[in-house]
N, C-alpha and C. Protein backbone atom coordinates (compact mmCIF):
# COMPACT_ATOMS: atom_id res chain seq x y z
N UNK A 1 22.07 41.82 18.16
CA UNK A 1 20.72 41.35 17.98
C UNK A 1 20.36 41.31 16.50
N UNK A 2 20.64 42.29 15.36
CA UNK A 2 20.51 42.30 14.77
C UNK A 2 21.25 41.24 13.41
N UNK A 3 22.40 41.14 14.07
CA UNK A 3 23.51 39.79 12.97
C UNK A 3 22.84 38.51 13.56
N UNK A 4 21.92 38.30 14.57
CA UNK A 4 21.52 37.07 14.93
C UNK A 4 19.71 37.16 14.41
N UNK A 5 19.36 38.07 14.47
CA UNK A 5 17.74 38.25 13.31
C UNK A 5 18.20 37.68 12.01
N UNK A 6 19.33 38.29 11.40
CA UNK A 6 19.70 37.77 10.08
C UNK A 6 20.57 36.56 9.78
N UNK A 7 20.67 35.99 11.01
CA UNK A 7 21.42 34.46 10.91
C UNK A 7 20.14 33.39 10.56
N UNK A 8 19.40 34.25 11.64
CA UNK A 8 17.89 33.07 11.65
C UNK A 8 17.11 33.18 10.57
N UNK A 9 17.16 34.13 9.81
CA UNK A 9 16.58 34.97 8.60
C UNK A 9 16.94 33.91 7.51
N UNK A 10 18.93 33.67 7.66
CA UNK A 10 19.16 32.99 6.24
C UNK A 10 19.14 31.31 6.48
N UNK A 11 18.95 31.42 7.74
CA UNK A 11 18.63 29.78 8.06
C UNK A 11 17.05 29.24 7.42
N UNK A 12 16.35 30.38 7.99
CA UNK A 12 14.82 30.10 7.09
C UNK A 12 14.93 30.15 5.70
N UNK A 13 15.85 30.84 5.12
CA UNK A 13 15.71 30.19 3.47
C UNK A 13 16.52 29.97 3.31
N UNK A 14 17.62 29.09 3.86
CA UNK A 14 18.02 27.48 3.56
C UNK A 14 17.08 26.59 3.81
N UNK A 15 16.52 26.65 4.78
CA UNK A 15 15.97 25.64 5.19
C UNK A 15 14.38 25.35 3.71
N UNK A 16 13.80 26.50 3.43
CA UNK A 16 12.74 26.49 2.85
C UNK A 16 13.01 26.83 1.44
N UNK A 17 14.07 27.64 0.85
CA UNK A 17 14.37 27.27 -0.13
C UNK A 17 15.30 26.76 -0.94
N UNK A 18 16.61 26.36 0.30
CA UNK A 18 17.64 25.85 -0.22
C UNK A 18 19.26 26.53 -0.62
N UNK A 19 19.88 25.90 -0.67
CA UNK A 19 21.09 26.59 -0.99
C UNK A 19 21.70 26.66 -2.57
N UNK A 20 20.69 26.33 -3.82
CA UNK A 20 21.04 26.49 -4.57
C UNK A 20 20.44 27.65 -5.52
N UNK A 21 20.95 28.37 -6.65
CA UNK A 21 20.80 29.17 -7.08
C UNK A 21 19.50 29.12 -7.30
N UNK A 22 18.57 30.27 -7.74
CA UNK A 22 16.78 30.57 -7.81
C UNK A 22 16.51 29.65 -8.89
N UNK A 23 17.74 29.52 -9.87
CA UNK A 23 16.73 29.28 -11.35
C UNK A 23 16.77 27.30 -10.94
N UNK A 24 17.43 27.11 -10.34
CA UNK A 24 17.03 25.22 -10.35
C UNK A 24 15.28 25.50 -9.66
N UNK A 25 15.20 26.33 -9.16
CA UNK A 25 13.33 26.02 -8.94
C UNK A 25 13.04 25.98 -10.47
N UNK A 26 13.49 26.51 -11.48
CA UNK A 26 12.76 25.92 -12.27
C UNK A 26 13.19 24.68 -13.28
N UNK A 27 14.23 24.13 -12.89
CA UNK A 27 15.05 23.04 -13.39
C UNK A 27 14.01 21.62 -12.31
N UNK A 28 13.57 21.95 -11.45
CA UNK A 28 12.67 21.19 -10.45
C UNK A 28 11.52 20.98 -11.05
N UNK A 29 10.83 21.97 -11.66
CA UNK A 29 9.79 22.27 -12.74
C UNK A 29 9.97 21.25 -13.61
N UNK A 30 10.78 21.39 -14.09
CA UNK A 30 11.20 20.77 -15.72
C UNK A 30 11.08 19.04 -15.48
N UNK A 31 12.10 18.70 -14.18
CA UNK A 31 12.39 17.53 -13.70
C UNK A 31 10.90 16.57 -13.28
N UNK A 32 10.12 17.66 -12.70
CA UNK A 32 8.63 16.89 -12.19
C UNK A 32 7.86 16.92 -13.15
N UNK A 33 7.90 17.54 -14.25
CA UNK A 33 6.85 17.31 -15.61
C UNK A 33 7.54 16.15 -16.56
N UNK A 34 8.95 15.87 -16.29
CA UNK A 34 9.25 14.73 -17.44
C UNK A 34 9.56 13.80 -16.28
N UNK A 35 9.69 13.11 -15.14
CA UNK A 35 9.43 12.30 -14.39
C UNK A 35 7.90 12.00 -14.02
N UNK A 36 7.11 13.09 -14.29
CA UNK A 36 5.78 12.78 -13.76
C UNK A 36 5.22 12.08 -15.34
N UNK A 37 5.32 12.33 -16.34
CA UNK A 37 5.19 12.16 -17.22
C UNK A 37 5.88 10.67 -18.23
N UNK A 38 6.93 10.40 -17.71
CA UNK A 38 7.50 9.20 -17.64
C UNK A 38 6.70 7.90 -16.74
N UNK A 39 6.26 8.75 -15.38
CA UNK A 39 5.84 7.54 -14.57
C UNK A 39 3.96 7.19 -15.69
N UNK A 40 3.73 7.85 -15.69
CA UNK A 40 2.22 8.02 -16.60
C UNK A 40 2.44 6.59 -17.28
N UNK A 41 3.05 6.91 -18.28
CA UNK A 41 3.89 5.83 -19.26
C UNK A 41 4.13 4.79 -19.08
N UNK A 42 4.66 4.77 -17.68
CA UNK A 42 5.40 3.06 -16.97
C UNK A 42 4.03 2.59 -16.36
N UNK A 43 3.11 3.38 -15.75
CA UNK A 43 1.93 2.56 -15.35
C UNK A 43 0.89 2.20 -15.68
N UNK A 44 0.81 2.69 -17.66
CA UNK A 44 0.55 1.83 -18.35
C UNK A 44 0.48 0.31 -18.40
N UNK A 45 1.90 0.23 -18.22
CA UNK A 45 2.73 -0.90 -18.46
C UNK A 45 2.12 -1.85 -17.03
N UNK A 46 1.68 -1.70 -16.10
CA UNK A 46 2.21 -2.29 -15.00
C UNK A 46 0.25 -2.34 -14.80
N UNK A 47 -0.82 -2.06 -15.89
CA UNK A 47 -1.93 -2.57 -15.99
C UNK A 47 -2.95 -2.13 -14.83
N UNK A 48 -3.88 -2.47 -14.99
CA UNK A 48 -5.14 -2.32 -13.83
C UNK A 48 -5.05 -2.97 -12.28
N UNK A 49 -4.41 -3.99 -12.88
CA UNK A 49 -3.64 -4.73 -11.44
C UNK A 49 -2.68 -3.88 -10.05
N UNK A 50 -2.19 -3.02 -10.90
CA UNK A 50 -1.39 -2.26 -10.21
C UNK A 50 -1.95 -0.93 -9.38
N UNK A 51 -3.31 -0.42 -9.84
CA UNK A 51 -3.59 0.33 -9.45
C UNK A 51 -5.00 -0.34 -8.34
N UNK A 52 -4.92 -1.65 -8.16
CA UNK A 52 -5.80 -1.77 -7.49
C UNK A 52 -6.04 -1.92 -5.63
N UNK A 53 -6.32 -2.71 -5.59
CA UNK A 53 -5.87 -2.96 -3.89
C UNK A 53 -4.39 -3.45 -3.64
N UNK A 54 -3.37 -2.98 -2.38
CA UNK A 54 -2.40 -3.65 -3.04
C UNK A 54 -1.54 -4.78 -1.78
N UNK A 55 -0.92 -5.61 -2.48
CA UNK A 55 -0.21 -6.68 -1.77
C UNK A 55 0.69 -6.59 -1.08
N UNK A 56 1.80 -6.96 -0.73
CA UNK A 56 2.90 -6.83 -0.18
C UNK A 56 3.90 -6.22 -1.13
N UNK A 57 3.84 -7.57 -2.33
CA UNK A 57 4.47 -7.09 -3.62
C UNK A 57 4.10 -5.94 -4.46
N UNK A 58 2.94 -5.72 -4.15
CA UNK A 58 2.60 -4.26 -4.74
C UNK A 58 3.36 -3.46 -3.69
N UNK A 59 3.04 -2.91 -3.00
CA UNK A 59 3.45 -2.36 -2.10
C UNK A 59 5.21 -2.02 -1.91
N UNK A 60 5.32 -2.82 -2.28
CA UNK A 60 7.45 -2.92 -2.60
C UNK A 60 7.54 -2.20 -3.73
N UNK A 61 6.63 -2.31 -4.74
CA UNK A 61 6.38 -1.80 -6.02
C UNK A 61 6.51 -0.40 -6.14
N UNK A 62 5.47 -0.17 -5.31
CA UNK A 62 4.71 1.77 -4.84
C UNK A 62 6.21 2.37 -4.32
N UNK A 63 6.63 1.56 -3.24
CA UNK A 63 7.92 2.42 -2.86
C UNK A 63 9.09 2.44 -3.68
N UNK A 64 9.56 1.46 -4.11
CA UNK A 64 10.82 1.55 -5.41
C UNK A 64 10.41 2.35 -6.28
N UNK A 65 9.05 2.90 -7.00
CA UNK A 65 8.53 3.49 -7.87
C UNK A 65 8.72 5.17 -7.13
N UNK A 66 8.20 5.56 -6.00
CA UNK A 66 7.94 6.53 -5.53
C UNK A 66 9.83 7.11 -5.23
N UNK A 67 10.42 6.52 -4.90
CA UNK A 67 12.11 7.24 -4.91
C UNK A 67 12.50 7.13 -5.84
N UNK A 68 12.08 6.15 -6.79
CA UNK A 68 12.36 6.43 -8.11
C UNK A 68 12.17 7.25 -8.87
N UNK A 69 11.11 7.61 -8.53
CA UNK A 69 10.42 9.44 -9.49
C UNK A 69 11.34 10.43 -8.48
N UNK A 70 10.78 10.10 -7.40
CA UNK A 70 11.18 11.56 -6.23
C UNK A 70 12.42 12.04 -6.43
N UNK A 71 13.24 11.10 -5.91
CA UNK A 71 15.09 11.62 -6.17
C UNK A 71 15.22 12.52 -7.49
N UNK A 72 15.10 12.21 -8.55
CA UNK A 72 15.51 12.97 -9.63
C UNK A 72 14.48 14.65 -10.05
N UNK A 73 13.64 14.33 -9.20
CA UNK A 73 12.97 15.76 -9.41
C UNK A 73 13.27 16.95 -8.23
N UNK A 74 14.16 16.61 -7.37
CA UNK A 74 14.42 17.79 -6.57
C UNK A 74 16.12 17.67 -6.64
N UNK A 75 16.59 16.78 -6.49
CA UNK A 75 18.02 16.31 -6.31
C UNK A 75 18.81 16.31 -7.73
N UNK A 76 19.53 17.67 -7.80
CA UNK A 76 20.23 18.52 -8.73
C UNK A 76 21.51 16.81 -9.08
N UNK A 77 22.07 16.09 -8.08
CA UNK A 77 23.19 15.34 -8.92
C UNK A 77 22.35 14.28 -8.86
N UNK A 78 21.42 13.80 -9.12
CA UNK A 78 20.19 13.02 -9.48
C UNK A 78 19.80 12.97 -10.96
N UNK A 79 20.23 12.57 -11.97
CA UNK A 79 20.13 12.57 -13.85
C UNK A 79 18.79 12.34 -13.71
N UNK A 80 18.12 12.77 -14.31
CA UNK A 80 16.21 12.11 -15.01
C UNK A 80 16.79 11.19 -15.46
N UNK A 81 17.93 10.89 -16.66
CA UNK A 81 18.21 9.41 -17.06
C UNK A 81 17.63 7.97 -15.78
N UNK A 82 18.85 8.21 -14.82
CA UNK A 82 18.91 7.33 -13.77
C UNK A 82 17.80 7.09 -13.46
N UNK A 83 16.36 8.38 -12.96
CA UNK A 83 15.29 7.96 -12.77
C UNK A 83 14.45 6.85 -13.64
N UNK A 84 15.10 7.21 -15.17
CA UNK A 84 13.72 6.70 -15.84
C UNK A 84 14.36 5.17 -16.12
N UNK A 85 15.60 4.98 -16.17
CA UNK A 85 16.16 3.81 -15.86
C UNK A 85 15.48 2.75 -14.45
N UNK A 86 15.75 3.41 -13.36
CA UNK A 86 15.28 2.78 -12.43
C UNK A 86 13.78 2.22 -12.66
N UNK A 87 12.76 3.33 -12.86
CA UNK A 87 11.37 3.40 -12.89
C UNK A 87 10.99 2.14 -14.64
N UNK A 88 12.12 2.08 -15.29
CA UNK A 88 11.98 0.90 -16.69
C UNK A 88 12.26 -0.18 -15.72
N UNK A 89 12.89 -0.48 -15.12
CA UNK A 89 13.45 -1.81 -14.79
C UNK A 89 12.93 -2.49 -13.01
N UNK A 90 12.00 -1.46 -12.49
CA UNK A 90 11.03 -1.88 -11.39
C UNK A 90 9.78 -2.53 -12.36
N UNK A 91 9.61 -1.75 -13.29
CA UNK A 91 8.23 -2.21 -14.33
C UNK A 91 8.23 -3.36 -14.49
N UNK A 92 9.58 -3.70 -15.88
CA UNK A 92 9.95 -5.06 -16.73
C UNK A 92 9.62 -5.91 -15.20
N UNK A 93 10.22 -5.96 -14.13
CA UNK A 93 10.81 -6.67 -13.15
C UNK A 93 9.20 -6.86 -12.18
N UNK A 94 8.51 -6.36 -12.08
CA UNK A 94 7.30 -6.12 -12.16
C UNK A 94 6.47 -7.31 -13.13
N UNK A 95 6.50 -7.05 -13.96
CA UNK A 95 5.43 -7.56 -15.56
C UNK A 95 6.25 -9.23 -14.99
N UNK A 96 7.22 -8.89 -15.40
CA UNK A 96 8.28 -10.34 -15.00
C UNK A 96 7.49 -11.57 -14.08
N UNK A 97 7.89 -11.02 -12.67
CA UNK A 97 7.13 -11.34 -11.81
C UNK A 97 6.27 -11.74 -11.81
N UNK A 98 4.90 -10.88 -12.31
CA UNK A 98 3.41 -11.48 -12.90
C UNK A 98 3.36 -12.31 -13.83
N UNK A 99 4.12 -12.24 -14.71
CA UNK A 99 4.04 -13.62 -15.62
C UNK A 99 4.33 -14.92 -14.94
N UNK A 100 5.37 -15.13 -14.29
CA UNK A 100 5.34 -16.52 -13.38
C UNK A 100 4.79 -16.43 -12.59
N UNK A 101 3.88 -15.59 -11.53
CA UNK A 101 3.37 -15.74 -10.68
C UNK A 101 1.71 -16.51 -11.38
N UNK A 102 1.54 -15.87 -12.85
CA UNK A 102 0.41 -15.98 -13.24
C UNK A 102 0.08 -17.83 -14.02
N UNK A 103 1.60 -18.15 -14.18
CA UNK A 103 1.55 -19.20 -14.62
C UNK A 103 2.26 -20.30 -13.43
N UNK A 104 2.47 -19.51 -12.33
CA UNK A 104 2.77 -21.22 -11.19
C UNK A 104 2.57 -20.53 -9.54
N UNK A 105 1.34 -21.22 -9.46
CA UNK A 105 0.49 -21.44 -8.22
C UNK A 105 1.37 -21.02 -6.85
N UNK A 106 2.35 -21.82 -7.05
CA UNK A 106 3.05 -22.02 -6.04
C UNK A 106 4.23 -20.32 -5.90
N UNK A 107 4.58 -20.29 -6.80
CA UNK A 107 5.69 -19.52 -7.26
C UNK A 107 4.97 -18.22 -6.49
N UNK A 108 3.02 -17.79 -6.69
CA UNK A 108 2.45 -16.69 -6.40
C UNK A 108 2.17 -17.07 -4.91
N UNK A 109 1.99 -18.22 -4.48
CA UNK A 109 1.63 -18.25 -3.12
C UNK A 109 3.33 -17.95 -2.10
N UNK A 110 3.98 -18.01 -2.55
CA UNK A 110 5.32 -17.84 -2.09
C UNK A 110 5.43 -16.29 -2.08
N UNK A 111 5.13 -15.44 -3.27
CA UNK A 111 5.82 -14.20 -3.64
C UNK A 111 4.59 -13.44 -2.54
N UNK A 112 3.04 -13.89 -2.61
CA UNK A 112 1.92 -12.91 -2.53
C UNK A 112 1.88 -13.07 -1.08
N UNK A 113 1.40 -14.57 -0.91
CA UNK A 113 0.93 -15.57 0.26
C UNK A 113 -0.46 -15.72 -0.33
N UNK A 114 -1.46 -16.60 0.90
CA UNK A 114 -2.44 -16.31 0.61
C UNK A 114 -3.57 -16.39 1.52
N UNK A 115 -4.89 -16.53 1.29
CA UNK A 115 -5.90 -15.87 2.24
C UNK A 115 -5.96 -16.57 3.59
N UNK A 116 -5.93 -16.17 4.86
CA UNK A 116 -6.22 -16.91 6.21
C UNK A 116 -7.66 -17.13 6.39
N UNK A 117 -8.05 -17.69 7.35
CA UNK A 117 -9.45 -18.20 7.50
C UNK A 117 -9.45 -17.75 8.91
N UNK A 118 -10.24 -17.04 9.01
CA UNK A 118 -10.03 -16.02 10.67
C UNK A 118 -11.44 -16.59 11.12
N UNK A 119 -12.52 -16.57 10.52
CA UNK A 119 -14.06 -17.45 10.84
C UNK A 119 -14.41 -18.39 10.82
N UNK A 120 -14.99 -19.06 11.17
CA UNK A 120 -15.53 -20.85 10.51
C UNK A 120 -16.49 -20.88 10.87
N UNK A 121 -17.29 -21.00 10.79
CA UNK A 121 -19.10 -21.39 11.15
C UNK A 121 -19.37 -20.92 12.59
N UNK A 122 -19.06 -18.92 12.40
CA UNK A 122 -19.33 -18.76 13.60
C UNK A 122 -18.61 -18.48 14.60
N UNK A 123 -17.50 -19.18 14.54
CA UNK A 123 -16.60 -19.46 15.51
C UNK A 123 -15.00 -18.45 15.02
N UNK A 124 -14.37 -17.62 16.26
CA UNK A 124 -13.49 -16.95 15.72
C UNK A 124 -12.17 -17.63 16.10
N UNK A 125 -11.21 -17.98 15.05
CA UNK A 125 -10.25 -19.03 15.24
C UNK A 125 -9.28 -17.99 15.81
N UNK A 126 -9.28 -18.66 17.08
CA UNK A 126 -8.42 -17.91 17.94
C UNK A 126 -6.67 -17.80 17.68
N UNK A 127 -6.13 -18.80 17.20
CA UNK A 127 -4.91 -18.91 16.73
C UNK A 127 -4.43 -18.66 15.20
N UNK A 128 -5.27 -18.29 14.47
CA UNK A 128 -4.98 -17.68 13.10
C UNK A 128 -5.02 -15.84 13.45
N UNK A 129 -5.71 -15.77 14.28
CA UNK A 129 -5.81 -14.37 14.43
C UNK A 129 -4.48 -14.33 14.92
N UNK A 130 -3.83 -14.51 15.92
CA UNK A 130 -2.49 -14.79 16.53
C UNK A 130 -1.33 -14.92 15.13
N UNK A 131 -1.67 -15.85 14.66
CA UNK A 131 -0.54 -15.70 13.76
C UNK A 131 -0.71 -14.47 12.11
N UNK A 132 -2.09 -14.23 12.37
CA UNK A 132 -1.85 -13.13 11.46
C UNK A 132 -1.56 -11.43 12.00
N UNK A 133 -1.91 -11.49 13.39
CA UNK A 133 -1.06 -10.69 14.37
C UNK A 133 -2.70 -9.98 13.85
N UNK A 134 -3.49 -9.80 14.47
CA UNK A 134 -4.81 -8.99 13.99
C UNK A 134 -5.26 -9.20 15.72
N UNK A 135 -5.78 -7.88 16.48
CA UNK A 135 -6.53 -8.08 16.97
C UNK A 135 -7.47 -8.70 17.10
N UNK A 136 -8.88 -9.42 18.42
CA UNK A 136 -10.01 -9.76 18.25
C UNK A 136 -11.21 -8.22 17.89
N UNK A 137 -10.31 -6.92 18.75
CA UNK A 137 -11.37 -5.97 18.57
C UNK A 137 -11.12 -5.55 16.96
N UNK A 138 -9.94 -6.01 16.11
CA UNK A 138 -9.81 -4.93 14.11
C UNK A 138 -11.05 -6.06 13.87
N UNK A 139 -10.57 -7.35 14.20
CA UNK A 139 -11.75 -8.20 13.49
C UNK A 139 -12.54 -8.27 13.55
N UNK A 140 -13.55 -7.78 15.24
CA UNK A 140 -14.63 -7.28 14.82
C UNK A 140 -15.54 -6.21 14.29
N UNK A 141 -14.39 -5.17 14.15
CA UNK A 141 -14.17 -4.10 13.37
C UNK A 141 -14.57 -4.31 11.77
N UNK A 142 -13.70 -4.97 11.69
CA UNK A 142 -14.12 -5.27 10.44
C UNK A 142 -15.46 -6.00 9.59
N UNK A 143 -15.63 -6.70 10.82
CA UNK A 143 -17.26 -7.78 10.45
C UNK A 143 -18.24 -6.17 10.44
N UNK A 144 -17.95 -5.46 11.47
CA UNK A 144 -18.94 -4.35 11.37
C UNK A 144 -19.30 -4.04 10.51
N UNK A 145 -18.11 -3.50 9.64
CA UNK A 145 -18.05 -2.65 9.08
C UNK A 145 -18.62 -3.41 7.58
N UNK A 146 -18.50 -5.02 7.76
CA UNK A 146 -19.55 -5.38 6.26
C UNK A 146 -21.05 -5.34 6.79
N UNK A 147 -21.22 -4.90 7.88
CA UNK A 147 -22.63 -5.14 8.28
C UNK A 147 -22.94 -6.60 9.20
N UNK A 148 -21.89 -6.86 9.78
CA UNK A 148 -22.48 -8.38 10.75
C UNK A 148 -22.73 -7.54 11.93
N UNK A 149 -23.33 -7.95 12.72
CA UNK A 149 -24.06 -7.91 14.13
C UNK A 149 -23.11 -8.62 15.06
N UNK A 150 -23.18 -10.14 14.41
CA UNK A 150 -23.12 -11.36 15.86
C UNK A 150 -22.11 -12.03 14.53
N UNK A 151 -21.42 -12.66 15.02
CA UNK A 151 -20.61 -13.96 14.77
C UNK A 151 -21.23 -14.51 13.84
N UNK A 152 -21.85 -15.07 14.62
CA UNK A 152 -22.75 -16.41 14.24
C UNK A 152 -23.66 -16.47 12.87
N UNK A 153 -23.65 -15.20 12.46
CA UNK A 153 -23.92 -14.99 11.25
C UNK A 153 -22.82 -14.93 9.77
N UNK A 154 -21.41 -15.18 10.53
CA UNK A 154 -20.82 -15.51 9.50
C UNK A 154 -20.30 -16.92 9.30
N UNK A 155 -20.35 -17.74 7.92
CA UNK A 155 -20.10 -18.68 7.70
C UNK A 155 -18.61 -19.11 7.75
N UNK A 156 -17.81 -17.88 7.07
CA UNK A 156 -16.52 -17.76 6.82
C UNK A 156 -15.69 -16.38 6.77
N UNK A 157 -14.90 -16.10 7.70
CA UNK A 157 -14.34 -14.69 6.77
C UNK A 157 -12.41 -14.99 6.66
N UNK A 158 -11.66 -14.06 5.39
CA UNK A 158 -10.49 -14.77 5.25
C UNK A 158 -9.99 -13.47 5.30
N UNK A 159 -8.68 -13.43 5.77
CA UNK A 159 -7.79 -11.70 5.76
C UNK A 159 -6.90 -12.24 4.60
N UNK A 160 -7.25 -11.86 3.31
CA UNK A 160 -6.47 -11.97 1.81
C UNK A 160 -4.90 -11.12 1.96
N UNK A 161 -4.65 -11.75 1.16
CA UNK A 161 -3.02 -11.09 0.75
C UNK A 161 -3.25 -9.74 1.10
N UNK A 162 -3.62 -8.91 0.25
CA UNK A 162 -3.71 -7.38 0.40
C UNK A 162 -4.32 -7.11 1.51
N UNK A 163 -4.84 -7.93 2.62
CA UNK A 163 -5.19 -6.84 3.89
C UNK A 163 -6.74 -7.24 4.04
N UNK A 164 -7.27 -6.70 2.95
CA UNK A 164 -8.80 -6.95 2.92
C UNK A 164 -9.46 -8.16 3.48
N UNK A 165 -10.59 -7.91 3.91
CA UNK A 165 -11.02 -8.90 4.55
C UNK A 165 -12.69 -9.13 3.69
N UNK A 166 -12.88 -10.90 3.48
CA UNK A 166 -13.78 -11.13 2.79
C UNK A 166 -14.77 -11.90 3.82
N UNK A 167 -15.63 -11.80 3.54
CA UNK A 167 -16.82 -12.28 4.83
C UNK A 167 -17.65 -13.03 3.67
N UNK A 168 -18.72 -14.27 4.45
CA UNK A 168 -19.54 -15.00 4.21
C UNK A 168 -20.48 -15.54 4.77
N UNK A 169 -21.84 -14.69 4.71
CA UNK A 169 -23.01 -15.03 5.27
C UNK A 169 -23.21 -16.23 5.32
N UNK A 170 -23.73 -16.94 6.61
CA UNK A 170 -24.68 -17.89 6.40
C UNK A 170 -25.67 -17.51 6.04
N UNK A 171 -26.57 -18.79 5.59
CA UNK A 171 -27.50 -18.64 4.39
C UNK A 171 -28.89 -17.78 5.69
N UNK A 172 -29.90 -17.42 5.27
CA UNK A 172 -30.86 -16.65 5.68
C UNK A 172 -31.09 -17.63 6.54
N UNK A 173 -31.55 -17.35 8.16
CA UNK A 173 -32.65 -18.27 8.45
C UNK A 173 -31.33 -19.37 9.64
N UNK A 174 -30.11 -19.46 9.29
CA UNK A 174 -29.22 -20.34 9.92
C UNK A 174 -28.39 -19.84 10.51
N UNK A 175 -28.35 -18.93 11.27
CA UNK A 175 -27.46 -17.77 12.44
C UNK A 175 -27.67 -18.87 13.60
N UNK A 176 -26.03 -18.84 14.04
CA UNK A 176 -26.23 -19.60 15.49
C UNK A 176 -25.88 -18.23 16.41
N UNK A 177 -25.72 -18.23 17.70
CA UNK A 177 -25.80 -17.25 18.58
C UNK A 177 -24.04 -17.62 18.60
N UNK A 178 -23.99 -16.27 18.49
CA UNK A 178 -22.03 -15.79 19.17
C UNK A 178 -22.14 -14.65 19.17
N UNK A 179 -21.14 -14.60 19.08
CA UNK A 179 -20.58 -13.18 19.22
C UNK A 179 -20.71 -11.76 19.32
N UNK A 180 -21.00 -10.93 20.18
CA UNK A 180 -21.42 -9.89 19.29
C UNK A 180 -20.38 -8.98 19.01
N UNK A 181 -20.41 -8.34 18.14
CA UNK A 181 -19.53 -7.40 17.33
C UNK A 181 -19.85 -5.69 17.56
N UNK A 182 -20.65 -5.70 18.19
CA UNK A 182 -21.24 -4.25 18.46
C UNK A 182 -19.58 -3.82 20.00
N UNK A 183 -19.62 -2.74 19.94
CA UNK A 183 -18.29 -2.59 21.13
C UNK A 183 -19.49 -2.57 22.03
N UNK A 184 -18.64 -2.48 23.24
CA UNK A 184 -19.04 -2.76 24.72
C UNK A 184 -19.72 -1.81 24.98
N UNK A 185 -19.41 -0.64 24.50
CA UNK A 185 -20.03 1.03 24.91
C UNK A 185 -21.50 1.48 23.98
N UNK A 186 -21.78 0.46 23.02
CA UNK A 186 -23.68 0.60 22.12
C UNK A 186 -24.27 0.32 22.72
């Protein structure tokens, strides 16, 4: 009973602290202050854009960036070099990107996509919702949640690249009757 208390004993610190000697906890230390400190640096580089709502391409961004830091701050045959290599050349490749995307229309509607038209005067286009794979109940979720009531009070709404959804009152005074957006259970 007792060689099996202490089997389970050294399984809990493998498991929680590992099988390598005490002092790489602080080589882990070292690794997450000059990787954390490196990434600081690179997202400089990668502007206000990057930290804002994000796209698909952002989003590819966040994860190549995030194993890019991670691996080298716990993972002993993992170099900080390699990290900060990787985390330089998601950036450049990054900035890259935005420069042609910023100078050809087409080039960004390819890489980003761009906004669907899920509303039209009122009316909820039943087959854009379908192909943007969105429920009827997220979408009216979402009208809620800018404050619509009924349908019929929106002129237009579009599900943008990044997810977000943009809505457009009709003007005061010109609400046709649809929809309501309240759930079944108010």
């Amino acid at each position: 009973m007792l060689h099996h208390m202490e089997g389970i004993q050294s399984e809990l610190v493998r498991i929680f602290v590992g099988e390598q000697p005490p002092l790489f906890l602080l080589e882990v230390v070292f690794r997450t202050f000059i990787m954390y400190g490196y990434m600081l640096f690179a997202a400089r580089f990668l502007g206000k854009r990057g930290t804002g709502q994000l796209t698909v391409f952002d989003f590819i961004v966040v994860i190549l960036l995030g194993s890019a830091v991670g691996d080298p701050m716990f993972y002993d045959d993992v170099p900080i070099l390699h990290g900060i290599i990787v985390i330089t050349i998601v950036v450049l490749i990054e900035r890259v990107m935005n420069y042609f995307m910023n100078r050809n229309p087409k080039f960004e509607e390819y890489i980003e996509s761009t906004p669907t038209q899920l509303v039209k005067d009122g009316i909820i286009l039943e087959e854009k919702l379908e192909e943007e794979e969105i429920s009827r109940a997220e979408l009216l979720m979402e009208l809620r949640e800018k404050g619509i009531r009924n349908v019929g009070e929106v002129e237009c709404a579009f599900i943008e690249p990044s997810g977000r959804m943009s809505v457009f009152r009709v003007e005061e005074g010109k609400e046709k009757d649809g929809e309501s957006t309240l759930p079944a259970n108010a």
